[in-house]
N, C-alpha and C. Protein backbone atom coordinates (compact mmCIF):
# COMPACT_ATOMS: atom_id res chain seq x y z
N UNK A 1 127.42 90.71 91.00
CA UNK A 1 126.45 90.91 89.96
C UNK A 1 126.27 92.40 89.72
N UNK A 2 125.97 92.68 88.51
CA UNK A 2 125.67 94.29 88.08
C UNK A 2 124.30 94.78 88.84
N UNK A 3 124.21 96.20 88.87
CA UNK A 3 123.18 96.31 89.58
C UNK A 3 122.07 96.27 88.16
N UNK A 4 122.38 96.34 87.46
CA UNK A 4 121.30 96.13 86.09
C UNK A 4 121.00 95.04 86.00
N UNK A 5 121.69 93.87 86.35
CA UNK A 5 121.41 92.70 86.10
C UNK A 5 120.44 92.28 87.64
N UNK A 6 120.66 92.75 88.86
CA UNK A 6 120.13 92.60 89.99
C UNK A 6 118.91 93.32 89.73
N UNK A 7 118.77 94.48 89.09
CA UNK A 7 117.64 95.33 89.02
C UNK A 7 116.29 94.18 88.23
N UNK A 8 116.98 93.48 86.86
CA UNK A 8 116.17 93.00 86.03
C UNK A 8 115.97 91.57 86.96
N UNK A 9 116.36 90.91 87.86
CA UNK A 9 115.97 89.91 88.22
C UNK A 9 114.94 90.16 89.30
N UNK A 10 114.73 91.28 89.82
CA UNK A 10 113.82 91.91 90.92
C UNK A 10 112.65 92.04 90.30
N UNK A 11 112.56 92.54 88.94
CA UNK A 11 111.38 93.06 88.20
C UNK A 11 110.65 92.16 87.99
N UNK A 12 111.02 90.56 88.17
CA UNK A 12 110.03 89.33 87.84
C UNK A 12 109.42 89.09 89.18
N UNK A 13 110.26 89.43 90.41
CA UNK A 13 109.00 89.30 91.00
C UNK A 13 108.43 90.55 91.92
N UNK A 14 108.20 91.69 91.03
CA UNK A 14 107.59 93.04 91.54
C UNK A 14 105.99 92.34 91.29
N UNK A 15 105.38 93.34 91.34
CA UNK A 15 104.17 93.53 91.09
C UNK A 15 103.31 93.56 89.47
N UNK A 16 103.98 94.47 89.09
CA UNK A 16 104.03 95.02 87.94
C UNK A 16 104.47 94.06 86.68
N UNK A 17 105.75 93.02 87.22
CA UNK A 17 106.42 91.85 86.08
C UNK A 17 105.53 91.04 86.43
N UNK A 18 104.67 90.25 87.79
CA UNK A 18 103.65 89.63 87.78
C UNK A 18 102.49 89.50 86.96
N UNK A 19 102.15 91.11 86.51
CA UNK A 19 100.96 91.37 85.68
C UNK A 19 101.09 91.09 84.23
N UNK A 20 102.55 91.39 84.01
CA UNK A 20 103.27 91.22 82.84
C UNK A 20 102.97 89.50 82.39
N UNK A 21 103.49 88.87 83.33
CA UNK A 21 103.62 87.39 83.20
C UNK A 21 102.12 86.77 82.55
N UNK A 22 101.19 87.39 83.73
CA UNK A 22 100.15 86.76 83.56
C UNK A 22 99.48 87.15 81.99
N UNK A 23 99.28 88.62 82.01
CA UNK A 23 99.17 88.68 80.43
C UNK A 23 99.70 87.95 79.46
N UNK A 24 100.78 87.80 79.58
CA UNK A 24 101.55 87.03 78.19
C UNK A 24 101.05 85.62 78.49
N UNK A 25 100.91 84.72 79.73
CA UNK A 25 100.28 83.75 79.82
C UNK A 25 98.95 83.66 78.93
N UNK A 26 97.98 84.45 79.40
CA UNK A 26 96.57 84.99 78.83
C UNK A 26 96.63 85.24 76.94
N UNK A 27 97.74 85.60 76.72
CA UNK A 27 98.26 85.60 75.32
C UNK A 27 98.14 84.55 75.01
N UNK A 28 98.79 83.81 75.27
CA UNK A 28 99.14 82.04 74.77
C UNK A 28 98.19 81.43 74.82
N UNK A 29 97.03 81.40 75.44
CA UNK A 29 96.00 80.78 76.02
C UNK A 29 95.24 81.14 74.50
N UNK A 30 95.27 82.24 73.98
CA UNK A 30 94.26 82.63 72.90
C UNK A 30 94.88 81.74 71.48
N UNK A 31 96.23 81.57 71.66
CA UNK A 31 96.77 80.97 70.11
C UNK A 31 96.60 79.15 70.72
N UNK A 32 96.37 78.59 72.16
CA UNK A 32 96.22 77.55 72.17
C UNK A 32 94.66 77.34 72.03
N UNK A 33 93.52 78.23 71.84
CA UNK A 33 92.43 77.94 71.68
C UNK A 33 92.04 78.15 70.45
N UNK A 34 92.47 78.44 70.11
CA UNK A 34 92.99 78.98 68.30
C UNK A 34 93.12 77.39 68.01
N UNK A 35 94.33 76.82 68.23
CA UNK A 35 94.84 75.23 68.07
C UNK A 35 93.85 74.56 68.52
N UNK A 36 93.05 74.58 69.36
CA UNK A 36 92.28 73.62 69.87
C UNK A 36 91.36 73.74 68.49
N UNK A 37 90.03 74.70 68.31
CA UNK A 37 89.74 74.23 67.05
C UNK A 37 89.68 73.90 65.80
N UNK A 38 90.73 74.82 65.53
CA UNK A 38 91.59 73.71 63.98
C UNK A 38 91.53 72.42 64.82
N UNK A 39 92.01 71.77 65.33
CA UNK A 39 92.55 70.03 65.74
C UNK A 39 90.59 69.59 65.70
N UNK A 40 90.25 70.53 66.34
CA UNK A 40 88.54 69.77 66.66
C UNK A 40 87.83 69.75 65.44
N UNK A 41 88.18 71.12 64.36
CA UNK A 41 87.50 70.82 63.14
C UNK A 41 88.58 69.50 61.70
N UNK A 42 89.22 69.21 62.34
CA UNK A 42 90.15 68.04 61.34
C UNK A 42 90.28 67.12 62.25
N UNK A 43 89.42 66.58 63.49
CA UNK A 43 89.47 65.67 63.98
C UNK A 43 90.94 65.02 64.65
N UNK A 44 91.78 65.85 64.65
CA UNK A 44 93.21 65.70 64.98
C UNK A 44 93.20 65.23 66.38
N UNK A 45 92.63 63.84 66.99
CA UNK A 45 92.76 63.31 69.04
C UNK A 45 94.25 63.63 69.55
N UNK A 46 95.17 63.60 68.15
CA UNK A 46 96.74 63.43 69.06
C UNK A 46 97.12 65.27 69.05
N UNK A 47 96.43 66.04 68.48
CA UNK A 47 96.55 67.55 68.51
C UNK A 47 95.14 68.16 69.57
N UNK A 48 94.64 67.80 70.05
CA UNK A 48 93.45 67.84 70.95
C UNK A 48 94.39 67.55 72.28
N UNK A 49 94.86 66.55 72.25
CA UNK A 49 95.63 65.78 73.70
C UNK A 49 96.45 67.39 74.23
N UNK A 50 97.81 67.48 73.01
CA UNK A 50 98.67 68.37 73.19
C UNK A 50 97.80 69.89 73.63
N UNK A 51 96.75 70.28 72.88
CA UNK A 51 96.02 71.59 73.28
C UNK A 51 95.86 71.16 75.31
N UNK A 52 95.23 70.46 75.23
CA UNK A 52 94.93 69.46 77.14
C UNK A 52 95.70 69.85 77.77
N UNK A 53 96.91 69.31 77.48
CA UNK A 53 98.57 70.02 77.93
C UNK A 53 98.59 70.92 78.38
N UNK A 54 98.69 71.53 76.98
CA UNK A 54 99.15 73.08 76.74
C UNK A 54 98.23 73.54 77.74
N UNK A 55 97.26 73.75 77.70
CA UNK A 55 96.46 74.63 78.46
C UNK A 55 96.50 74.52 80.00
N UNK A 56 96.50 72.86 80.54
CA UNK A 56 96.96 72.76 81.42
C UNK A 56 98.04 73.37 82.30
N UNK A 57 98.98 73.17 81.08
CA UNK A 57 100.12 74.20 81.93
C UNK A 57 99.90 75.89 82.11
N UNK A 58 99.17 76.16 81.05
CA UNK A 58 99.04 77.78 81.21
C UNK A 58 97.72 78.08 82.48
N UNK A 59 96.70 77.56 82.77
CA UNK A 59 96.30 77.16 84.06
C UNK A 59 96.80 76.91 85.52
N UNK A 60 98.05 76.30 85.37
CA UNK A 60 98.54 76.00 86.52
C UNK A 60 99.95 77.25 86.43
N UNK A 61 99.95 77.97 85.29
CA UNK A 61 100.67 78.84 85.71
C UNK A 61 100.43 80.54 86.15
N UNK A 62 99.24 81.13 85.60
CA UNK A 62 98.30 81.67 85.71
C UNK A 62 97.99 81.94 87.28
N UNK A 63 97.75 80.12 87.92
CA UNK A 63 97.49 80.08 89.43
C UNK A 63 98.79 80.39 90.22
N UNK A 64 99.92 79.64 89.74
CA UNK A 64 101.16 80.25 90.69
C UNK A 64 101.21 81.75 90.45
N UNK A 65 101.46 82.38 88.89
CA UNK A 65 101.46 83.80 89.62
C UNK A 65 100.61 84.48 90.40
N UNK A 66 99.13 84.45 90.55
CA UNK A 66 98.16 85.03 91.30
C UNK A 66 98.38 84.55 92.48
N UNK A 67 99.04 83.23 93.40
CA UNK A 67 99.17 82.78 94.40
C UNK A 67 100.67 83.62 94.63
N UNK A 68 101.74 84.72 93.79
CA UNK A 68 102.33 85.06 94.07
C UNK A 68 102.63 86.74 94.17
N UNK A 69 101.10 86.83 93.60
CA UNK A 69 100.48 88.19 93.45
C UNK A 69 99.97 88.65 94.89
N UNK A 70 99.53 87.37 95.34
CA UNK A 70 98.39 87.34 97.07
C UNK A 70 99.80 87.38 98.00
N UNK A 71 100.97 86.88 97.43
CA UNK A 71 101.75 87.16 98.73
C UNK A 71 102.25 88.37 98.50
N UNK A 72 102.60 88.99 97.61
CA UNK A 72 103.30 90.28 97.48
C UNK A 72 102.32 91.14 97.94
N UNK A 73 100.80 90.98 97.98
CA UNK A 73 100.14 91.78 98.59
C UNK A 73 99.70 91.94 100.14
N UNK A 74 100.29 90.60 100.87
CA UNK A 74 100.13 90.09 102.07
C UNK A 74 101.61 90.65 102.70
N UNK A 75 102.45 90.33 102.02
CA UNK A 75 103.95 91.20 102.19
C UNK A 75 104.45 92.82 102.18
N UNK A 76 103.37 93.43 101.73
CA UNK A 76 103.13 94.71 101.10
C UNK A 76 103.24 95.54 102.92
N UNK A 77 104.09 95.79 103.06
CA UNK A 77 104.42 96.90 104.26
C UNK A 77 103.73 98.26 104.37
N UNK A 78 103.79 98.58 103.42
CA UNK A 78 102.34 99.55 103.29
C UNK A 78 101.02 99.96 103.71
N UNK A 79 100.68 98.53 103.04
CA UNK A 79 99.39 98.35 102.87
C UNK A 79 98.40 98.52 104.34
N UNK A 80 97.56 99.02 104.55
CA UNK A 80 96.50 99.16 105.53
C UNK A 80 95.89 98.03 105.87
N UNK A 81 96.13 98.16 107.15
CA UNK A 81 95.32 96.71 108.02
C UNK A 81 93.79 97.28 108.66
């Protein structure tokens, strides 16, 4: 593998691509709450369900990166005990 290509697969799980992640997660979260009330003001149950989803998943992903934020900081050789 290139080291550019090794470099860019490292950067997802630095510190820094973590924060990245979660922001853009936090992004999405604003255009699915966006969707949620359009669907709530046109009564849309089968576009309400999908917002449920959606959000669901950005919730449970949100939690894996911060549960992968706590190990990189528990892993952190550095860091002061």
């Amino acid at each position: 593998m290139s080291g550019k290509l090794q470099k860019a697969k490292g950067f997802k799980k630095s510190r820094t691509g973590m924060y990245i992640s979660i922001a853009s997660s936090l992004f999405g979260a604003v255009g699915t709450v966006k969707r949620a009330k359009k669907a709530r003001q046109e009564g849309d149950t089968l576009q309400l369900l999908d917002v449920a989803v959606s959000a669901a998943g950005i919730v449970t992903g949100i939690a894996l990166l911060v549960r992968e934020l706590r190990r990189l900081d528990a892993d952190d050789v550095l860091a002061d005990d």
